[in-house]
PDB file of N, CA and C in Angstrom:
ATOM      1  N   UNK A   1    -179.467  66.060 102.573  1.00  0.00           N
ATOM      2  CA  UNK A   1    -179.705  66.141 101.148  1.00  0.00           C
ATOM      3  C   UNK A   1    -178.611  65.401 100.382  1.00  0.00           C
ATOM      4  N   UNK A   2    -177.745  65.550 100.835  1.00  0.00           N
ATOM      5  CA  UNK A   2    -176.477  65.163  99.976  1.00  0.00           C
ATOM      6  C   UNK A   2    -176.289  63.669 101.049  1.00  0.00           C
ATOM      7  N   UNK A   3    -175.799  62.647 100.171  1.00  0.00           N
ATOM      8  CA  UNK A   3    -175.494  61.175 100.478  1.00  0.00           C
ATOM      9  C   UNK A   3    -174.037  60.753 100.001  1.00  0.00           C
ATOM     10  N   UNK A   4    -173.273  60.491 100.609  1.00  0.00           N
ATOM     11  CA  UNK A   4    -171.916  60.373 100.702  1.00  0.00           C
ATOM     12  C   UNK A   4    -171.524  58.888 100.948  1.00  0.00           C
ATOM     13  N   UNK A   5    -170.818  58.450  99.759  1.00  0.00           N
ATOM     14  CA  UNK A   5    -170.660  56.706 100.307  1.00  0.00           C
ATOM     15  C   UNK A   5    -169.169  56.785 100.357  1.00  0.00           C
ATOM     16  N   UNK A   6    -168.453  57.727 100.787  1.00  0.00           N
ATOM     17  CA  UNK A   6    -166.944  57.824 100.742  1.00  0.00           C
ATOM     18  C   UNK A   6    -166.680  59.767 100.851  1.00  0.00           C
ATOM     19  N   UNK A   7    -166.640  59.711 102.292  1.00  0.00           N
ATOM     20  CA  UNK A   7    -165.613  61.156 102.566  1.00  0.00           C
ATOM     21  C   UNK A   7    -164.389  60.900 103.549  1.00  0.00           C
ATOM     22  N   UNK A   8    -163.731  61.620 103.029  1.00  0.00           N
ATOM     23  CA  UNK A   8    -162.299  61.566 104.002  1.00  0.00           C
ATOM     24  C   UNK A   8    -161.402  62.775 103.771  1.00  0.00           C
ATOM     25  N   UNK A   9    -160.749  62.511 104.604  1.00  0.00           N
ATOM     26  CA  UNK A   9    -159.812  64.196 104.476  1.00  0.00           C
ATOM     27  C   UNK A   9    -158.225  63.545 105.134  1.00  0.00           C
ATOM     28  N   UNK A  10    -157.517  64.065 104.254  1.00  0.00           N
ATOM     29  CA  UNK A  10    -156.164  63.801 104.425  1.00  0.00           C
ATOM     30  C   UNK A  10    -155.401  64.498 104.994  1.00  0.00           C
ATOM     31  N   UNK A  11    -155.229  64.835 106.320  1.00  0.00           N
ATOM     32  CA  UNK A  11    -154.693  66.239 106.950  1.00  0.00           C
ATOM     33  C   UNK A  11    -153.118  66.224 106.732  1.00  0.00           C
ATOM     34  N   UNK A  12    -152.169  65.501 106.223  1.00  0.00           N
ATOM     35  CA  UNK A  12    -150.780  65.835 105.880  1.00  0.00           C
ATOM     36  C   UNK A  12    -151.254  66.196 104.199  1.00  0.00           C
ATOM     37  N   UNK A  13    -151.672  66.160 103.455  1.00  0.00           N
ATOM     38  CA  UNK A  13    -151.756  67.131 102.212  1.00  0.00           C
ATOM     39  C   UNK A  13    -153.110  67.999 102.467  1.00  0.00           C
ATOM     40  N   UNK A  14    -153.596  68.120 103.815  1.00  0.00           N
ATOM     41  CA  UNK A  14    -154.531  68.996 103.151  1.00  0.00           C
ATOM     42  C   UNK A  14    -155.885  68.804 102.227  1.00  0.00           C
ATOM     43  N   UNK A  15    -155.748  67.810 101.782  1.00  0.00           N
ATOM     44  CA  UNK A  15    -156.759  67.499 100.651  1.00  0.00           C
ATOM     45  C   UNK A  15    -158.109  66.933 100.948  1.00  0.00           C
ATOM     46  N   UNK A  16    -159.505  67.282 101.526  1.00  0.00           N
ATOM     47  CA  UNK A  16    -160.588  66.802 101.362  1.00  0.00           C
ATOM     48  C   UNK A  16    -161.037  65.944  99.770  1.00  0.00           C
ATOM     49  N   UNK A  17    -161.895  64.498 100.393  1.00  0.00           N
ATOM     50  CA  UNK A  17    -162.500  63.785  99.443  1.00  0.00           C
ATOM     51  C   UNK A  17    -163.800  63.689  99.246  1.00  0.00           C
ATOM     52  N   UNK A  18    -164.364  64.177  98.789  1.00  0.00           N
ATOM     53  CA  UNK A  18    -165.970  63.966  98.474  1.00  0.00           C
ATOM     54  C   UNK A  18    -166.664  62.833  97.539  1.00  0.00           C
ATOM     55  N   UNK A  19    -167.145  61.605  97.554  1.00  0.00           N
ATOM     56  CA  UNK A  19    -167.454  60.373  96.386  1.00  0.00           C
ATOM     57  C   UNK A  19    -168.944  60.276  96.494  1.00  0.00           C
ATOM     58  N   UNK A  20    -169.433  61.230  95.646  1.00  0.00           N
ATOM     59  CA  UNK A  20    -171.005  61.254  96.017  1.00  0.00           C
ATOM     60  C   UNK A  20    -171.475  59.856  95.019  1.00  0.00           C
ATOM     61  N   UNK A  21    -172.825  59.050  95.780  1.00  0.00           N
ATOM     62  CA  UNK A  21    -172.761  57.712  95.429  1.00  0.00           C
ATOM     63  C   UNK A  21    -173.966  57.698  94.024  1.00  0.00           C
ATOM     64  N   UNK A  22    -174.069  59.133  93.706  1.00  0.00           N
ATOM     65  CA  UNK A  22    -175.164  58.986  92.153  1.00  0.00           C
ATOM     66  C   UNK A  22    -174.944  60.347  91.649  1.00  0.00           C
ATOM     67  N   UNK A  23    -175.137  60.122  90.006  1.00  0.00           N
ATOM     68  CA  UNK A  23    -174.592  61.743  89.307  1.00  0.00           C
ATOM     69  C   UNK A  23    -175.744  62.471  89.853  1.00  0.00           C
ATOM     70  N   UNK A  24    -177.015  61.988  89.883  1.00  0.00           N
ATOM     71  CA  UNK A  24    -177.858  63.301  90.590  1.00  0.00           C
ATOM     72  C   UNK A  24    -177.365  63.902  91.804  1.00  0.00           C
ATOM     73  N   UNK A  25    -176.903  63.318  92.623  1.00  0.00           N
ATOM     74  CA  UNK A  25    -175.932  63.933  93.984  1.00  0.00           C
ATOM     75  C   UNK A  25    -174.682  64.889  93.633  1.00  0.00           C
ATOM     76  N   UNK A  26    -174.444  65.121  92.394  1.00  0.00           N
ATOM     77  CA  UNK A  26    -173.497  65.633  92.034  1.00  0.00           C
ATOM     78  C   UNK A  26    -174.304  66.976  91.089  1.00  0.00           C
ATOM     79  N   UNK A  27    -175.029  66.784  91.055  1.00  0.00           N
ATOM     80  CA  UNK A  27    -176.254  67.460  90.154  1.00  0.00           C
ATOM     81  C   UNK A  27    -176.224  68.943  91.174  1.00  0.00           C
ATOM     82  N   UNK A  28    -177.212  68.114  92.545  1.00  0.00           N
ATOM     83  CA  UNK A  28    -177.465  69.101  93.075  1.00  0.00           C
ATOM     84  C   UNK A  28    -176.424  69.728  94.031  1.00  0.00           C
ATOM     85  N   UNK A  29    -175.209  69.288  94.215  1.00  0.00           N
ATOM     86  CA  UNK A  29    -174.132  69.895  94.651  1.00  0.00           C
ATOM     87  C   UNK A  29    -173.564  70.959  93.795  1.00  0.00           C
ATOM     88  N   UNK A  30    -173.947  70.518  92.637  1.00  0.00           N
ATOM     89  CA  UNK A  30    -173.676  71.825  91.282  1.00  0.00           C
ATOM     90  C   UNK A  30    -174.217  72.756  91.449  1.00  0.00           C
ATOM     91  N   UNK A  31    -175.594  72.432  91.652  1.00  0.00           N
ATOM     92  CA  UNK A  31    -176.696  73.774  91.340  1.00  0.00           C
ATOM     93  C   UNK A  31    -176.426  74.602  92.836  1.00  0.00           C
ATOM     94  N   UNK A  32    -176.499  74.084  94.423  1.00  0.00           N
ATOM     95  CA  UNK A  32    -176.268  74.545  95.375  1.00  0.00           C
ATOM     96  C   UNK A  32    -175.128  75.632  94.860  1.00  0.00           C
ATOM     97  N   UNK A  33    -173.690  74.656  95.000  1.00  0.00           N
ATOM     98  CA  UNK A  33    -172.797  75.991  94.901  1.00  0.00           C
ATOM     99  C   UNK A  33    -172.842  77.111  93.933  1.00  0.00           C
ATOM    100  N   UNK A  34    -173.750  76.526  92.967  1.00  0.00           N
ATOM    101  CA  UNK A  34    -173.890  77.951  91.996  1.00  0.00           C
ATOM    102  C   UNK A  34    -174.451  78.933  92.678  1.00  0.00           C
ATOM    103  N   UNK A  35    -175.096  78.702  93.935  1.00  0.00           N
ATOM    104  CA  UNK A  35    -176.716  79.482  93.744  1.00  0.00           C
ATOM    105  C   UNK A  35    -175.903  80.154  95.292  1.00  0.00           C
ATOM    106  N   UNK A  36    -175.283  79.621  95.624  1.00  0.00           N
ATOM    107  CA  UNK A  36    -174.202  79.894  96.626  1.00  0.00           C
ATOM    108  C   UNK A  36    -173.448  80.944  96.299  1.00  0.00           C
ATOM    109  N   UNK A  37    -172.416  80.880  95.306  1.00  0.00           N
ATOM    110  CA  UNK A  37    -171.703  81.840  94.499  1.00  0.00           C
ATOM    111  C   UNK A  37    -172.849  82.763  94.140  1.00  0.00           C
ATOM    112  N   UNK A  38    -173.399  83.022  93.263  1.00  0.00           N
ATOM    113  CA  UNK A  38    -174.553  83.920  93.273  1.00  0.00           C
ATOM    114  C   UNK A  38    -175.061  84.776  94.169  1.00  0.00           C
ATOM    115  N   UNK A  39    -175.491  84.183  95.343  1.00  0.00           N
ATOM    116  CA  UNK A  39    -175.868  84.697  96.377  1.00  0.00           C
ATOM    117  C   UNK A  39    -174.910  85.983  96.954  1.00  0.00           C
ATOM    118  N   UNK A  40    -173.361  84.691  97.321  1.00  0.00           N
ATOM    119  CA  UNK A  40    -172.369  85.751  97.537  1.00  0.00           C
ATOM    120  C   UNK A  40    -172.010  87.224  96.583  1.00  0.00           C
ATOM    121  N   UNK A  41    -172.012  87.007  95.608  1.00  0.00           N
ATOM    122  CA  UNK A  41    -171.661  88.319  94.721  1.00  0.00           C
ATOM    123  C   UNK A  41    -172.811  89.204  94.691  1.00  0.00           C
ATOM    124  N   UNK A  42    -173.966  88.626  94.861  1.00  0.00           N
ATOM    125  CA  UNK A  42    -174.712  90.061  94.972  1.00  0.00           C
ATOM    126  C   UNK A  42    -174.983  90.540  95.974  1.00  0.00           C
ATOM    127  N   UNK A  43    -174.808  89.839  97.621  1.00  0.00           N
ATOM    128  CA  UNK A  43    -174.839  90.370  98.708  1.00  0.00           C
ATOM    129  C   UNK A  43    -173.047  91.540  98.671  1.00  0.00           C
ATOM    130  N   UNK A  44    -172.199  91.084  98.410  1.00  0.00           N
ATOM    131  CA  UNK A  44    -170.961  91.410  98.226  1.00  0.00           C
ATOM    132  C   UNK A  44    -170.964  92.826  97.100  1.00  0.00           C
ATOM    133  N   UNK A  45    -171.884  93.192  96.684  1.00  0.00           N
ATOM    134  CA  UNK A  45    -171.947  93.841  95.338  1.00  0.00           C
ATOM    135  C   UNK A  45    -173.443  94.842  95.462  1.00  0.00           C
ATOM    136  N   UNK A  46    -173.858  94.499  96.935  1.00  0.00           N
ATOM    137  CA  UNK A  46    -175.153  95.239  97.502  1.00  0.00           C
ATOM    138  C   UNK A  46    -176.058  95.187  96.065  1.00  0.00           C
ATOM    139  N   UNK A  47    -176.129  94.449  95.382  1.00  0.00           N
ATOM    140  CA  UNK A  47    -177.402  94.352  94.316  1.00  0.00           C
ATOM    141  C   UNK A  47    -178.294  93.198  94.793  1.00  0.00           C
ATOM    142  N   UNK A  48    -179.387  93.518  94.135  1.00  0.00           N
ATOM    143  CA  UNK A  48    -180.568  92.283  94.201  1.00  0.00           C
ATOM    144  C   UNK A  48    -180.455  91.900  92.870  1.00  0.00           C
ATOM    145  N   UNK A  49    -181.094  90.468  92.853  1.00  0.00           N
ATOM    146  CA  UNK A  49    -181.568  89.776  91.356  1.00  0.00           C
ATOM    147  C   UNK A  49    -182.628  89.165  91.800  1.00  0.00           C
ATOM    148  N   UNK A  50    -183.183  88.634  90.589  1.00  0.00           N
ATOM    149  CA  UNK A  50    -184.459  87.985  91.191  1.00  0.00           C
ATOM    150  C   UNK A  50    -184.443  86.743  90.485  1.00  0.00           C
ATOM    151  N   UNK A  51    -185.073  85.571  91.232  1.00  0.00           N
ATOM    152  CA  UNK A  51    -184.838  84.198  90.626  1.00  0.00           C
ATOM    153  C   UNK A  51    -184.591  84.140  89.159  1.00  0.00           C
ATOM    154  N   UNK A  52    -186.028  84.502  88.677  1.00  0.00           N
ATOM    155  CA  UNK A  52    -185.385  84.682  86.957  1.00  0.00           C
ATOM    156  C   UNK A  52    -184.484  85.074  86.418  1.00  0.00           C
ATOM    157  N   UNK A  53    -183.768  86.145  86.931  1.00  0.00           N
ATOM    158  CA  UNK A  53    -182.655  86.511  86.514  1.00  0.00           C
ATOM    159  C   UNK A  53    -181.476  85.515  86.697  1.00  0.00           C
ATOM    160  N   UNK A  54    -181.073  85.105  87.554  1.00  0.00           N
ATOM    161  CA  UNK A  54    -180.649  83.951  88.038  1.00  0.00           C
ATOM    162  C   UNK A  54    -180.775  82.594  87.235  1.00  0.00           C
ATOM    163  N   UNK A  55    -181.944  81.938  87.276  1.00  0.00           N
ATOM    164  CA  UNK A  55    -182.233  81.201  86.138  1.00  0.00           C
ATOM    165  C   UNK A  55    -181.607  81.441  85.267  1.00  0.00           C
ATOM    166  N   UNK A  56    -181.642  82.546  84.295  1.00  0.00           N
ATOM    167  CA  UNK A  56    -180.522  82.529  83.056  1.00  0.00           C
ATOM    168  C   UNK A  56    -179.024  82.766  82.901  1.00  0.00           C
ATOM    169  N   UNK A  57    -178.891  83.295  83.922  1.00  0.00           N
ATOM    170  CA  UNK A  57    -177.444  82.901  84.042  1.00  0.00           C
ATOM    171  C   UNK A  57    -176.551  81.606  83.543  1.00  0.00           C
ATOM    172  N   UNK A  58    -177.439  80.840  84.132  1.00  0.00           N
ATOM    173  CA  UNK A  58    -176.941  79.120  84.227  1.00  0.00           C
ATOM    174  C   UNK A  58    -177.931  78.544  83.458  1.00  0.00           C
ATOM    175  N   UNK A  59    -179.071  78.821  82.378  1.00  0.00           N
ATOM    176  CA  UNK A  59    -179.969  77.697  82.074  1.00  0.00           C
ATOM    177  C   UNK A  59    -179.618  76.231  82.034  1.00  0.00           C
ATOM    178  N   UNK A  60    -178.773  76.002  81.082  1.00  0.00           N
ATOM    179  CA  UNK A  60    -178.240  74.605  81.146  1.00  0.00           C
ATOM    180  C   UNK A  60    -178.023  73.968  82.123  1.00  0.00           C
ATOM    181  N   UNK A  61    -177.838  74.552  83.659  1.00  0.00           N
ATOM    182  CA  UNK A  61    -177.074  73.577  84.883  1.00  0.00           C
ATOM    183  C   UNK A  61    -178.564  73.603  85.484  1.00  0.00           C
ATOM    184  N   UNK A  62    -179.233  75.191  85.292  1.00  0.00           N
ATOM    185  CA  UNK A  62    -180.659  74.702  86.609  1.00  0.00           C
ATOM    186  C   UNK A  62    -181.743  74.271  85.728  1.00  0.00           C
ATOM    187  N   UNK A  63    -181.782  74.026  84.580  1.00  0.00           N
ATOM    188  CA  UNK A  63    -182.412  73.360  83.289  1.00  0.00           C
ATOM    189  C   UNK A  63    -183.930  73.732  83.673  1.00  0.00           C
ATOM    190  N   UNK A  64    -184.619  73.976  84.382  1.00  0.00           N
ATOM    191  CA  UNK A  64    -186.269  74.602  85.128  1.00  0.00           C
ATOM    192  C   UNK A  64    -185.524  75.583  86.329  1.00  0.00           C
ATOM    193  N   UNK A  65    -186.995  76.550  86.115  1.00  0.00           N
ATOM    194  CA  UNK A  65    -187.259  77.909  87.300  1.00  0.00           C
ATOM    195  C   UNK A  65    -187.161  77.224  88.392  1.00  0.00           C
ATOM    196  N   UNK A  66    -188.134  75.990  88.644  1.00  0.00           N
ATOM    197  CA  UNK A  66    -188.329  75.358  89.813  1.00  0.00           C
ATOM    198  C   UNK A  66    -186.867  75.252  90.201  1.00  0.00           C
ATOM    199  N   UNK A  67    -185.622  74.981  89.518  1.00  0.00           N
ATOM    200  CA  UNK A  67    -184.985  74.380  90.374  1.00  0.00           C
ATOM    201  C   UNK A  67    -184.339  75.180  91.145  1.00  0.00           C
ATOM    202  N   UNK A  68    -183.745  76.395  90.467  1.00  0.00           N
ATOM    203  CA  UNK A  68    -183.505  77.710  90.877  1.00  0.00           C
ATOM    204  C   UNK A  68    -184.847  77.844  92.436  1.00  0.00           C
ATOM    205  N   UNK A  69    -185.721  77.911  92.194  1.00  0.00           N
ATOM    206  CA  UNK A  69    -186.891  78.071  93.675  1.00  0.00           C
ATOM    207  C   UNK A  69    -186.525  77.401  94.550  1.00  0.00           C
ATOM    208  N   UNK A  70    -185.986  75.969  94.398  1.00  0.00           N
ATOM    209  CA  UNK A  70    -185.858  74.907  95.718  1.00  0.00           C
ATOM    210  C   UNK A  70    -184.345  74.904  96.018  1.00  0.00           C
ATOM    211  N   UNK A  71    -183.553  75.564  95.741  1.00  0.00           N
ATOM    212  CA  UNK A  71    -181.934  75.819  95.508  1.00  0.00           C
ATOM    213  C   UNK A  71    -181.853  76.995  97.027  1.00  0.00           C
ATOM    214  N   UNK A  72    -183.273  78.062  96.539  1.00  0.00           N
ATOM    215  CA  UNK A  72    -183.008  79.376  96.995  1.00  0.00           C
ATOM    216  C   UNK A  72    -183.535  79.133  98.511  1.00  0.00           C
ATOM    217  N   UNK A  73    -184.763  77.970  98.589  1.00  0.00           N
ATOM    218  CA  UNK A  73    -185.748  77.496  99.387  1.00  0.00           C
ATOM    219  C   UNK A  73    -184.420  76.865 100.817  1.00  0.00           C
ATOM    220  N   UNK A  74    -184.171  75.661  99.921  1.00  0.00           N
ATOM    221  CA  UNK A  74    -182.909  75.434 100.794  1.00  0.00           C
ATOM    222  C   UNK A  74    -181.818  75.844 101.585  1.00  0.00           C
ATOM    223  N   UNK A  75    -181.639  76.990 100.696  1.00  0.00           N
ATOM    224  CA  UNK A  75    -180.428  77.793 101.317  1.00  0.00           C
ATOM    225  C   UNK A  75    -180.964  78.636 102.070  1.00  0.00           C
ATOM    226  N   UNK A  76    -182.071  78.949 102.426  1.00  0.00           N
ATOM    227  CA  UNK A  76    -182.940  80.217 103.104  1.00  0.00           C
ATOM    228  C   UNK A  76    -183.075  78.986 104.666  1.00  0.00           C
ATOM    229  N   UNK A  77    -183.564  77.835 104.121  1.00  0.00           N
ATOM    230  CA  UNK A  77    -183.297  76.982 105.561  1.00  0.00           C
ATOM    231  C   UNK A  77    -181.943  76.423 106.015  1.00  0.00           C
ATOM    232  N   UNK A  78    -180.826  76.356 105.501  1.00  0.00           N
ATOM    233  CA  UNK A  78    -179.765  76.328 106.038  1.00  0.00           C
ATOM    234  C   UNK A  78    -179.256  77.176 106.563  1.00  0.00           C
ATOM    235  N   UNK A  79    -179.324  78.852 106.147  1.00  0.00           N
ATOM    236  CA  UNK A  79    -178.403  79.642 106.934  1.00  0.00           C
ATOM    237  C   UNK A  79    -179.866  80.367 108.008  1.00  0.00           C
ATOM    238  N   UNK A  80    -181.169  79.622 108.058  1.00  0.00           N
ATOM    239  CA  UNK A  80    -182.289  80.140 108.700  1.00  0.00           C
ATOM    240  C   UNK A  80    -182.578  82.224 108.804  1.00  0.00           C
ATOM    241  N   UNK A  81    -182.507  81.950 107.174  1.00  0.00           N
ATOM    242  CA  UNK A  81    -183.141  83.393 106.943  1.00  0.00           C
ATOM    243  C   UNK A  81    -183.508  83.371 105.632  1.00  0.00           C
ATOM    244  N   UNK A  82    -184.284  84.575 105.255  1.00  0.00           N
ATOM    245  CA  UNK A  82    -184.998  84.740 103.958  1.00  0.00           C
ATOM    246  C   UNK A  82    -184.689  85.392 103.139  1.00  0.00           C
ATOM    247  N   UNK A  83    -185.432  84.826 101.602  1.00  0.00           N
ATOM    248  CA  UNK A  83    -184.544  85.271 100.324  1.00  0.00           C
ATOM    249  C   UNK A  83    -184.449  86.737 100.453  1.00  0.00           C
ATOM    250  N   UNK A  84    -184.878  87.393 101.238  1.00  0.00           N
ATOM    251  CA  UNK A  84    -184.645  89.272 101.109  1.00  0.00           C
ATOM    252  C   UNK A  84    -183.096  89.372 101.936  1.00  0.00           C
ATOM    253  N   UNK A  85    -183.040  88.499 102.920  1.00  0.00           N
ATOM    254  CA  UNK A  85    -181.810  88.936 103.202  1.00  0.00           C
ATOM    255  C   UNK A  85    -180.837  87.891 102.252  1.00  0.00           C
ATOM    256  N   UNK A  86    -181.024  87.680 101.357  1.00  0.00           N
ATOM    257  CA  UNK A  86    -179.958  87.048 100.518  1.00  0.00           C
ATOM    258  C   UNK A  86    -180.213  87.475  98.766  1.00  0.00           C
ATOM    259  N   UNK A  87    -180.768  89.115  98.874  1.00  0.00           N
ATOM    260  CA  UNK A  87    -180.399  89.695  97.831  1.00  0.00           C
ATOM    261  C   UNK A  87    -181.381  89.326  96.693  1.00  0.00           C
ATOM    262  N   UNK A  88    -182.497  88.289  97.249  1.00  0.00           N
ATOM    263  CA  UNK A  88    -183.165  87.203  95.628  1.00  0.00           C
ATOM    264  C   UNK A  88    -184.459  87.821  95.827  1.00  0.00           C
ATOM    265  N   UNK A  89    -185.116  88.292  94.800  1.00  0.00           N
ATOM    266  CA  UNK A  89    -186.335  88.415  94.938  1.00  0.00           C
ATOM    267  C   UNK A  89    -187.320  88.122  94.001  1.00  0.00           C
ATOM    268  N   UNK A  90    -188.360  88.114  94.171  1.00  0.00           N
ATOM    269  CA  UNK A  90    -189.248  87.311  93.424  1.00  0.00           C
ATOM    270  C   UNK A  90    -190.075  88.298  92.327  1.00  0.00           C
ATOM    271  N   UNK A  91    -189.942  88.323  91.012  1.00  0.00           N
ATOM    272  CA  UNK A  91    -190.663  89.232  89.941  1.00  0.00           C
ATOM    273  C   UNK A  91    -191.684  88.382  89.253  1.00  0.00           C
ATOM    274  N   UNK A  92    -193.197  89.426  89.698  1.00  0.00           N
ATOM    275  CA  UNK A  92    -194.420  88.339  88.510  1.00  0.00           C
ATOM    276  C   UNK A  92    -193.854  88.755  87.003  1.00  0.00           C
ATOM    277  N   UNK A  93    -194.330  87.342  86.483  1.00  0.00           N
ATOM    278  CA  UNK A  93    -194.582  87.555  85.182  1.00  0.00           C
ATOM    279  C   UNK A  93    -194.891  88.638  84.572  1.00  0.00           C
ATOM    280  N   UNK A  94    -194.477  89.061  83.094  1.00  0.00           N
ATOM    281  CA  UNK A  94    -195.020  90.018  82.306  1.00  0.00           C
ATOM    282  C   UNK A  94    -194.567  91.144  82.806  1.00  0.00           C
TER     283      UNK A  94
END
C-alpha cells in the first residue's frame, strides 16, 4: 500500500527515514496510524466504538465513512483478524 522512493535508517543516531513519493501516500499513512491509535485505546480501555463513532473523532483527516471502512478493512487483513476482535463495530443507521 504504501510506496517509498527513499527509506533508510541511521543506526548511530537511531533515527529512521521515511520519503513517501506523493502527499496521498502520506494521506493514508495518516489515516492508518490514526485508526491504529484508536484501535489501541479502546482495546487497552476494554471499550467498543463503532466506525461512526470513530469517523467523528477525526472528520477532517478521514473526510468520508468509507474511509474510516477501508482503514478498519485493512487493518483486520494485516494483523489477520476481525473488527470484533479490534473493539470496532458496525451500527445501522437511525
Amino acid at each position: 500500500m504504501f510506496f517509498c522512493s527513499y527509506c533508510s535508517h541511521d543506526s548511530v543516531k537511531g533515527v529512521g527515514i521515511l520519503t513517501l513519493q506523493r502527499d496521498c501516500h502520506a494521506r493514508i499513512l495518516d489515516v492508518l496510524l490514526r485508526m491504529l491509535l484508536i484501535v489501541q485505546q479502546l482495546l487497552q480501555e476494554n471499550r467498543h466504538g463503532s466506525k461512526r463513532d470513530i469517523y467523528y473523532m477525526h472528520p477532517s483527516v478521514f473526510r468520508e465513512q468509507s474511509v474510516v471502512d477501508r482503514a478498519i478493512n485493512d487493518i483486520c487483513i494485516l494483523f489477520k483478524c476481525s473488527r470484533h476482535n479490534l473493539n470496532v463495530v458496525s451500527v445501522a443507521k437511525g
